[in-house]
N, C-alpha and C. Protein backbone atom coordinates (compact mmCIF):
# COMPACT_ATOMS: atom_id res chain seq x y z
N UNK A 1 -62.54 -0.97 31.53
CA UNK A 1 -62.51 -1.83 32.70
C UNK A 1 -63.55 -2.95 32.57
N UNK A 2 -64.49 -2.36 31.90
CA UNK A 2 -65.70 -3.39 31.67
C UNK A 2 -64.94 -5.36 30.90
N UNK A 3 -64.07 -5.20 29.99
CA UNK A 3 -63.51 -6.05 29.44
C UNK A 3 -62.49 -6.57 30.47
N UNK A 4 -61.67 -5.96 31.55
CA UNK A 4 -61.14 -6.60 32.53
C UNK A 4 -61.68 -7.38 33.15
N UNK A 5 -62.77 -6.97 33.57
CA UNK A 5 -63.86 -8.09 34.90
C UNK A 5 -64.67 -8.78 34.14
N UNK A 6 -64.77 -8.92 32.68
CA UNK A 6 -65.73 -9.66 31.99
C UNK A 6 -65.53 -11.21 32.70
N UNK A 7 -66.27 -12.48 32.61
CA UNK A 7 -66.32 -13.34 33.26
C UNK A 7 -65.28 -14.60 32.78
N UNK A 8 -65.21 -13.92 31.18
CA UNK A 8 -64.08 -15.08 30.58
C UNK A 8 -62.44 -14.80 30.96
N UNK A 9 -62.59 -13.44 31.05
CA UNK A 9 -61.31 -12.46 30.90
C UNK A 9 -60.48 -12.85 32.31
N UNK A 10 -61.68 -12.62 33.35
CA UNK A 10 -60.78 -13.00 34.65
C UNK A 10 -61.16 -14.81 34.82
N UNK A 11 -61.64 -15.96 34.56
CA UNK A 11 -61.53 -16.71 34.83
C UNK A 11 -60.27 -17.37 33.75
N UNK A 12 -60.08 -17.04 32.62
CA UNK A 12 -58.25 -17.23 32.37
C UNK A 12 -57.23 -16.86 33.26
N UNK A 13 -57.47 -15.55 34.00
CA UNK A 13 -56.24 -15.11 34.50
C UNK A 13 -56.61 -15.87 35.92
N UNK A 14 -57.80 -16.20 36.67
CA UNK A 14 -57.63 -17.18 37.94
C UNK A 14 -56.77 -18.37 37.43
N UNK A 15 -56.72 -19.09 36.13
CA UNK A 15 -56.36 -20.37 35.72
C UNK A 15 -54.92 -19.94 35.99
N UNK A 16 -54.62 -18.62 35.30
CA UNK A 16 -53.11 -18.30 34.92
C UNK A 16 -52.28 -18.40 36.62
N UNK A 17 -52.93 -17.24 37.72
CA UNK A 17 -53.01 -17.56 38.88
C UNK A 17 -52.76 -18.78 39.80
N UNK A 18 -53.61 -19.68 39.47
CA UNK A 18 -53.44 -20.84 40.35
C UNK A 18 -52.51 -21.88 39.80
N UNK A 19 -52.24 -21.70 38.10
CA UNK A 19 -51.10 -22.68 37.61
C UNK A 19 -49.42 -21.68 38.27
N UNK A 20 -49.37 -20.76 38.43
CA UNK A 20 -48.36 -20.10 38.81
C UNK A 20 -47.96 -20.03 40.28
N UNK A 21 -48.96 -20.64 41.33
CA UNK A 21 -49.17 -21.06 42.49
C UNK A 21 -48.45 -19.77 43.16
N UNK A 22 -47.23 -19.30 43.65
CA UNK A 22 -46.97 -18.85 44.70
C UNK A 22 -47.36 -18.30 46.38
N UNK A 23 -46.96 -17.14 46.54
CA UNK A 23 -47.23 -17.87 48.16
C UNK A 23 -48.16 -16.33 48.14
N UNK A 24 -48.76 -16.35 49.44
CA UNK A 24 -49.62 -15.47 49.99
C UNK A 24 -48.93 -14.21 50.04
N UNK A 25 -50.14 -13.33 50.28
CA UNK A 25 -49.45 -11.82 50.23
C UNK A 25 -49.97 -11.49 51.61
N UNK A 26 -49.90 -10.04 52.31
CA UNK A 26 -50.09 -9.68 53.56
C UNK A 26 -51.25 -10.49 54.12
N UNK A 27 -52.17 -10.81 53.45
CA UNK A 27 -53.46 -10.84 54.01
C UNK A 27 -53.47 -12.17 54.06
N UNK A 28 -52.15 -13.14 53.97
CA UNK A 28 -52.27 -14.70 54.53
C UNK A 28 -53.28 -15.86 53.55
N UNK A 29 -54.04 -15.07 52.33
CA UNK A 29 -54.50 -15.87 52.03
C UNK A 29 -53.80 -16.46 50.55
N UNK A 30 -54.06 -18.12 50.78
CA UNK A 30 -53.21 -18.94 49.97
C UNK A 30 -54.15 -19.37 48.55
N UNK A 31 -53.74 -19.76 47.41
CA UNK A 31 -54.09 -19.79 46.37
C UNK A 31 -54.76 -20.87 46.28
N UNK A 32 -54.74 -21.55 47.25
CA UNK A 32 -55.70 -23.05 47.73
C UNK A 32 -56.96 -22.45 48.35
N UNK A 33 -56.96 -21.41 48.71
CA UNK A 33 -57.93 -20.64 49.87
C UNK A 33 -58.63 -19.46 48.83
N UNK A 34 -58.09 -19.66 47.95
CA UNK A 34 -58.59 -18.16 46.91
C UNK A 34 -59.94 -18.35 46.24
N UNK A 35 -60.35 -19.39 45.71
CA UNK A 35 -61.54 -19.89 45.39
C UNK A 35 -62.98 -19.46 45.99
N UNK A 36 -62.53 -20.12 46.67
CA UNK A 36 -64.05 -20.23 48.22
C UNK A 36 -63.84 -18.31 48.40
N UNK A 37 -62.71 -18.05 49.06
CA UNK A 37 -62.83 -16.34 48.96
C UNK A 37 -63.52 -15.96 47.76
N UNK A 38 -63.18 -15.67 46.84
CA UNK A 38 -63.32 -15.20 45.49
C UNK A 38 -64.99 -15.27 45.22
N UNK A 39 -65.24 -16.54 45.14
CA UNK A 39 -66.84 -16.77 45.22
C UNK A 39 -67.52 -15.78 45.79
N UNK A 40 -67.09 -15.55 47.19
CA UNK A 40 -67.73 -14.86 48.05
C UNK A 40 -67.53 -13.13 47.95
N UNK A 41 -66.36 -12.99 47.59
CA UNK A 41 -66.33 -11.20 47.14
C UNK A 41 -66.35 -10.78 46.31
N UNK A 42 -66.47 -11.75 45.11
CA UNK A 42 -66.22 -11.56 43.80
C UNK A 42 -66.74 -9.86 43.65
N UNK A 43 -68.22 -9.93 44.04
CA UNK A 43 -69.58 -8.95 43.44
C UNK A 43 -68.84 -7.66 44.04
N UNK A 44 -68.23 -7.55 45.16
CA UNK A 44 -67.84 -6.06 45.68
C UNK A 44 -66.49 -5.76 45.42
N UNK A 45 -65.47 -6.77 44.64
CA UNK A 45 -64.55 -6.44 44.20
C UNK A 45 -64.91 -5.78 42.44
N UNK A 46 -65.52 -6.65 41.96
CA UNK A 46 -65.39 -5.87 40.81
C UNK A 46 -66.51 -4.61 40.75
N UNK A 47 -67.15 -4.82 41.70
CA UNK A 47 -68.10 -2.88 41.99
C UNK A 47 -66.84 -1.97 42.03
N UNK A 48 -65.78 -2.55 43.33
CA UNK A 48 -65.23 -1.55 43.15
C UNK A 48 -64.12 -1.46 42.19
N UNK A 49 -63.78 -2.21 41.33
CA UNK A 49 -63.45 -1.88 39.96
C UNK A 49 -63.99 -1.12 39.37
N UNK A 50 -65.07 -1.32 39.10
CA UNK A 50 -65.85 -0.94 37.67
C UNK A 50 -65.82 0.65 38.10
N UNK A 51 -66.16 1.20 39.48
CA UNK A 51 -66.54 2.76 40.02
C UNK A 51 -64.60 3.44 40.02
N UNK A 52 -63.74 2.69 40.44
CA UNK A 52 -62.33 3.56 40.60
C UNK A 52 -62.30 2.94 42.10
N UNK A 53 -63.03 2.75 42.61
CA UNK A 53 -62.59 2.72 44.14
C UNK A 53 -61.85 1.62 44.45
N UNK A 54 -61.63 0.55 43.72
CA UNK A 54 -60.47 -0.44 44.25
C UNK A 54 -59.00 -0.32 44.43
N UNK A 55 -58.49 -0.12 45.28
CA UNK A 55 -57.15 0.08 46.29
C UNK A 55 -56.08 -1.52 46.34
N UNK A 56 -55.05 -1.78 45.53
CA UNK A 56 -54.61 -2.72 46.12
C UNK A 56 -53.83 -3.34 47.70
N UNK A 57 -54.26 -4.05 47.91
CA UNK A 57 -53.54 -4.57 49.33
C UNK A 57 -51.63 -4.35 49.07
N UNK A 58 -51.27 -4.50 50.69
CA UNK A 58 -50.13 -3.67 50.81
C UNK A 58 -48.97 -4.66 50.12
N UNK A 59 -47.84 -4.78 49.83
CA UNK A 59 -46.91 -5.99 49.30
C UNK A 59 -46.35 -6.30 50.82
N UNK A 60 -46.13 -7.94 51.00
CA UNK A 60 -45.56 -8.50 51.36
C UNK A 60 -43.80 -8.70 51.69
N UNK A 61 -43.20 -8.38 52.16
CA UNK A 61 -41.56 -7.96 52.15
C UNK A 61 -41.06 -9.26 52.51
N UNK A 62 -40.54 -9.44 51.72
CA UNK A 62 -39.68 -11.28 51.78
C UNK A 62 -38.79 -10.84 51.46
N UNK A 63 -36.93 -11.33 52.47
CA UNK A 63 -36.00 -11.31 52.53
C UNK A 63 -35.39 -12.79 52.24
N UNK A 64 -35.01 -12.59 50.27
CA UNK A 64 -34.47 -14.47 50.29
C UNK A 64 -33.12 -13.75 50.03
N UNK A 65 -31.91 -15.19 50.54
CA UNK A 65 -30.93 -14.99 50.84
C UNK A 65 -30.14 -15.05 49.70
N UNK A 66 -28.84 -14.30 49.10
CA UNK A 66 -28.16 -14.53 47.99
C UNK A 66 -27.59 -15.46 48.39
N UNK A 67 -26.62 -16.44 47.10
CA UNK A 67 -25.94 -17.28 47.68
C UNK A 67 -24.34 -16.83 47.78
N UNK A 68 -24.32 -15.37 47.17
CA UNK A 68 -22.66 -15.37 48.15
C UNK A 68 -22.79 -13.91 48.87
N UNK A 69 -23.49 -14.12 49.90
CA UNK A 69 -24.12 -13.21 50.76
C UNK A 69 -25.31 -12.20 51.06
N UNK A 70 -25.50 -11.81 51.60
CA UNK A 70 -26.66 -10.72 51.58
C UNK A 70 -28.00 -11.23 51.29
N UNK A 71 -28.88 -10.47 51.13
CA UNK A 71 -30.32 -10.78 51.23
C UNK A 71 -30.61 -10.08 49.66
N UNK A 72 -31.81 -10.49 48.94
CA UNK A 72 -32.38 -10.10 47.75
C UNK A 72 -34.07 -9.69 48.41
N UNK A 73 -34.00 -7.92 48.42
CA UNK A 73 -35.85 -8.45 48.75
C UNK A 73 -36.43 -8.51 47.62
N UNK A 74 -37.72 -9.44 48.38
CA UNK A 74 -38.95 -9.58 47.21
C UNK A 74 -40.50 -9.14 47.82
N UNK A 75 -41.06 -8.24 46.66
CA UNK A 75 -41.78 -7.93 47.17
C UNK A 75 -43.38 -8.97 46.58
N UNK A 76 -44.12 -9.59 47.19
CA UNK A 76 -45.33 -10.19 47.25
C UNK A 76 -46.61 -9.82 47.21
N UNK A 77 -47.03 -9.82 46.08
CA UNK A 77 -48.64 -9.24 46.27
C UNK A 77 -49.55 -10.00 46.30
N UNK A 78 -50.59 -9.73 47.09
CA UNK A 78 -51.72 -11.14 47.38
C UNK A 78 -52.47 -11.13 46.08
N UNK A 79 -52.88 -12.83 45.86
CA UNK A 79 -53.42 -13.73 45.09
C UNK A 79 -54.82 -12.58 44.61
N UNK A 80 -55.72 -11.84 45.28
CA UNK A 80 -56.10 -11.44 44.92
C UNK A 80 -55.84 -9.94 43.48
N UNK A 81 -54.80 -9.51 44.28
CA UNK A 81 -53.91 -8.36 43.18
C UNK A 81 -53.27 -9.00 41.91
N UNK A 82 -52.80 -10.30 42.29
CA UNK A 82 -52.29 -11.01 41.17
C UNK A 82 -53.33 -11.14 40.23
N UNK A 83 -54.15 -11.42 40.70
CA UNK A 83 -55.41 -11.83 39.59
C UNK A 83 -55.81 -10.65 38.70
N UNK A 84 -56.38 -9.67 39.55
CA UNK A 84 -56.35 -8.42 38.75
C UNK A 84 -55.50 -8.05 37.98
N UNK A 85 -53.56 -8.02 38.50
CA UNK A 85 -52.74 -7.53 37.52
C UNK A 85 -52.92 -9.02 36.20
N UNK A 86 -53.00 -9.90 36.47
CA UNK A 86 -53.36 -10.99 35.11
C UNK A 86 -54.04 -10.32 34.09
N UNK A 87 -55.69 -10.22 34.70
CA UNK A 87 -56.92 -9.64 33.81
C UNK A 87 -56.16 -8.28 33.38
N UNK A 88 -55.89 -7.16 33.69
CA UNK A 88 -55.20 -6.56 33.06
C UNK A 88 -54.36 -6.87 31.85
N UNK A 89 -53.22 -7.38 32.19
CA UNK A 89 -52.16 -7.85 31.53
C UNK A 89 -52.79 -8.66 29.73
N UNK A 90 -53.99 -9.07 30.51
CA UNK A 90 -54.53 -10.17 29.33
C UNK A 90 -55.59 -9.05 28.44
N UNK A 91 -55.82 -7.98 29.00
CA UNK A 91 -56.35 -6.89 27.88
C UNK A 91 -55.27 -5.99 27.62
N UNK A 92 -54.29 -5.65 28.03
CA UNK A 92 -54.06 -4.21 27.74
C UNK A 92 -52.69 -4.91 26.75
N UNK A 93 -51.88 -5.56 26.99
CA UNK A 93 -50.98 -6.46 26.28
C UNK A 93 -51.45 -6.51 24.82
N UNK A 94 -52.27 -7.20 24.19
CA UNK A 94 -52.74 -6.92 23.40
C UNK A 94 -52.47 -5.77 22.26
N UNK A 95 -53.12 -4.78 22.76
CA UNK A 95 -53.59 -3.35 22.83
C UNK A 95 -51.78 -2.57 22.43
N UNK A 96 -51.22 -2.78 23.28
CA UNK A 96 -49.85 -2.23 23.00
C UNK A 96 -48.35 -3.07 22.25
N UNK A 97 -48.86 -3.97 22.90
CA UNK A 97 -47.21 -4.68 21.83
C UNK A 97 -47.14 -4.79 20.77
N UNK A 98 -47.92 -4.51 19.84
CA UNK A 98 -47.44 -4.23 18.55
C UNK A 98 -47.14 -2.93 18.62
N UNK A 99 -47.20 -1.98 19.11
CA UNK A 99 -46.83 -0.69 19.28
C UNK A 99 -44.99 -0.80 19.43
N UNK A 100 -44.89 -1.67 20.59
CA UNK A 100 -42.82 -1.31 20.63
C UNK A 100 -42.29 -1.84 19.06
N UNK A 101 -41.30 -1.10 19.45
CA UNK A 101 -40.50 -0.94 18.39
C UNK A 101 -39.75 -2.69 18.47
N UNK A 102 -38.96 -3.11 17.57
CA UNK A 102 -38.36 -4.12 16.99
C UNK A 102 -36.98 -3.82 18.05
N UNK A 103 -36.78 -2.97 18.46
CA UNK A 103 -35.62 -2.34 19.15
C UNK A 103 -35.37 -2.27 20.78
N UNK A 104 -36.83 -2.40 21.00
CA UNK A 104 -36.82 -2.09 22.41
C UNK A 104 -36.86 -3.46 23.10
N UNK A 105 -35.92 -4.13 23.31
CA UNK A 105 -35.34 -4.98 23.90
C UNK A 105 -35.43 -5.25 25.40
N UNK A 106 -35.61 -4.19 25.86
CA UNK A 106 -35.90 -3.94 27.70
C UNK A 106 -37.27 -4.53 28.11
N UNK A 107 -38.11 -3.96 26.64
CA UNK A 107 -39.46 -4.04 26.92
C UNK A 107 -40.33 -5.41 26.33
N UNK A 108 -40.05 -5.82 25.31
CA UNK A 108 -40.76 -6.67 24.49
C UNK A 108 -40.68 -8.03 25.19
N UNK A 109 -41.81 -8.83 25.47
CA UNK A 109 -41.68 -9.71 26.32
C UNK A 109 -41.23 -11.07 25.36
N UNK A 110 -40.53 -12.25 25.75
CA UNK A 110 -39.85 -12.78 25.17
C UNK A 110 -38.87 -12.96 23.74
N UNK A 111 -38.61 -11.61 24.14
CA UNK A 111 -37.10 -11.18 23.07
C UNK A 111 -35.50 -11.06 23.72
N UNK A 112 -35.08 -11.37 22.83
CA UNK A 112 -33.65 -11.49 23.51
C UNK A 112 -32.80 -10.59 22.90
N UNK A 113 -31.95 -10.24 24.02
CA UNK A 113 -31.11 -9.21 23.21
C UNK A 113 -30.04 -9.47 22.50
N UNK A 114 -29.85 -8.75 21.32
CA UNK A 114 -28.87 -9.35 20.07
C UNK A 114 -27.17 -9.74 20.58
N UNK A 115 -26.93 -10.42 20.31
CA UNK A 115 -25.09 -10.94 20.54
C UNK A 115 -24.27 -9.44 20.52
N UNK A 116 -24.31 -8.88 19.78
CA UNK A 116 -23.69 -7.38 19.52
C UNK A 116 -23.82 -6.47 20.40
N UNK A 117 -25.04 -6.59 21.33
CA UNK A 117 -25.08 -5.57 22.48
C UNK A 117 -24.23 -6.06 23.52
N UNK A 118 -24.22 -7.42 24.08
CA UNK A 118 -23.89 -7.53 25.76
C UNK A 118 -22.33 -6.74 25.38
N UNK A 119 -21.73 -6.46 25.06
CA UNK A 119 -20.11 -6.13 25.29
C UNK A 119 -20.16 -5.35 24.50
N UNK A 120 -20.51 -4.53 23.86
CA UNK A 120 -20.39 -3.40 23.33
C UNK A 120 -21.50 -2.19 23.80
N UNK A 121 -21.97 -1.92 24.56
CA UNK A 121 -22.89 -1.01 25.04
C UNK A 121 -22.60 0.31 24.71
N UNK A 122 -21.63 0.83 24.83
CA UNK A 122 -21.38 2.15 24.29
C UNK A 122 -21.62 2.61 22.73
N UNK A 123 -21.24 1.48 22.06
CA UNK A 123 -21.56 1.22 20.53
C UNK A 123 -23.07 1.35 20.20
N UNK A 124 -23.49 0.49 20.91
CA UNK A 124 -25.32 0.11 20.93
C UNK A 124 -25.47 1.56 21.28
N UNK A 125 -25.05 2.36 22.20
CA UNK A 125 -26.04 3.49 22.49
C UNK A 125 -25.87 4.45 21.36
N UNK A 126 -24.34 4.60 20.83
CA UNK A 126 -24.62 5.30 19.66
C UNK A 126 -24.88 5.39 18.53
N UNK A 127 -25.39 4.18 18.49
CA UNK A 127 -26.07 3.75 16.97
C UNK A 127 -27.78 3.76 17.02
N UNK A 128 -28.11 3.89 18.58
CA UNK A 128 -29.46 4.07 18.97
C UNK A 128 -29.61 5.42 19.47
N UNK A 129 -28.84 6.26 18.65
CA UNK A 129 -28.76 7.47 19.29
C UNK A 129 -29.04 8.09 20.68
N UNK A 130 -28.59 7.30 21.53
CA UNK A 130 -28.41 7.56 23.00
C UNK A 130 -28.07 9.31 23.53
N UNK A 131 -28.81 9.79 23.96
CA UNK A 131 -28.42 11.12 24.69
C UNK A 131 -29.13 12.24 24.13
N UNK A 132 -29.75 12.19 23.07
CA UNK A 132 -30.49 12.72 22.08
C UNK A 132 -31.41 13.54 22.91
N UNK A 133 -31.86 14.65 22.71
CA UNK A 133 -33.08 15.32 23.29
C UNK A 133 -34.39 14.36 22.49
């Protein structure tokens, strides 16, 4: 955790944060407003990092509308959680993606899945030995 809250580690992921702008989470505060906050809690947010005791705030429930009916929810986490899941993301990423396989397609972040899967799925599963203990 020590490398999460380091000072370089999370001031990339505030950059990553505020270039990604979106909107507030329960607690109303906006990514224009996150700064001046941040300054000010910085020291007791990452205490309670560093000990286990940090709890994220609750998600936000946004109902956007499909366009041939119905609602899509989305769920919103405040600017502050975002930041944390960043600093995360920007150590532990690292750490594991060379680990997936060449295969795992679900998981590997900007990979696409091969022409041969979309319409043949049943094929794909049994050549990926699908069902297997």
């Amino acid at each position: 955790m020590d490398a999460v809250v380091e000072r370089s580690n999370i001031w990339r992921a505030y950059e990553r944060v505020m270039r990604n702008k979106g909107a507030a989470g329960v607690d109303g505060l906006t990514v224009f407003e996150f700064k001046a906050w941040l300054q000010q809690h910085w020291p007791s947010v990452k205490a309670a990092l560093l000990s286990g005791d940090y709890m994220p705030a609750a998600i936000r429930k946004v109902e956007i509308p499909k366009p041939n009916g119905g609602v899509r929810m989305l769920g919103i986490p405040t600017v502050l959680d975002r930041l944390i899941q960043q600093a995360l993301l920007q150590i532990l990423q690292p750490e594991f993606e060379p680990e997936f396989s060449g295969h795992s397609y679900g998981f590997v972040r900007r990979c696409r899945i091969p022409p041969y899967t979309r319409d043949q799925p049943s094929a794909v599963l049994r050549a990926f030995g699908a069902g297997r203990p």
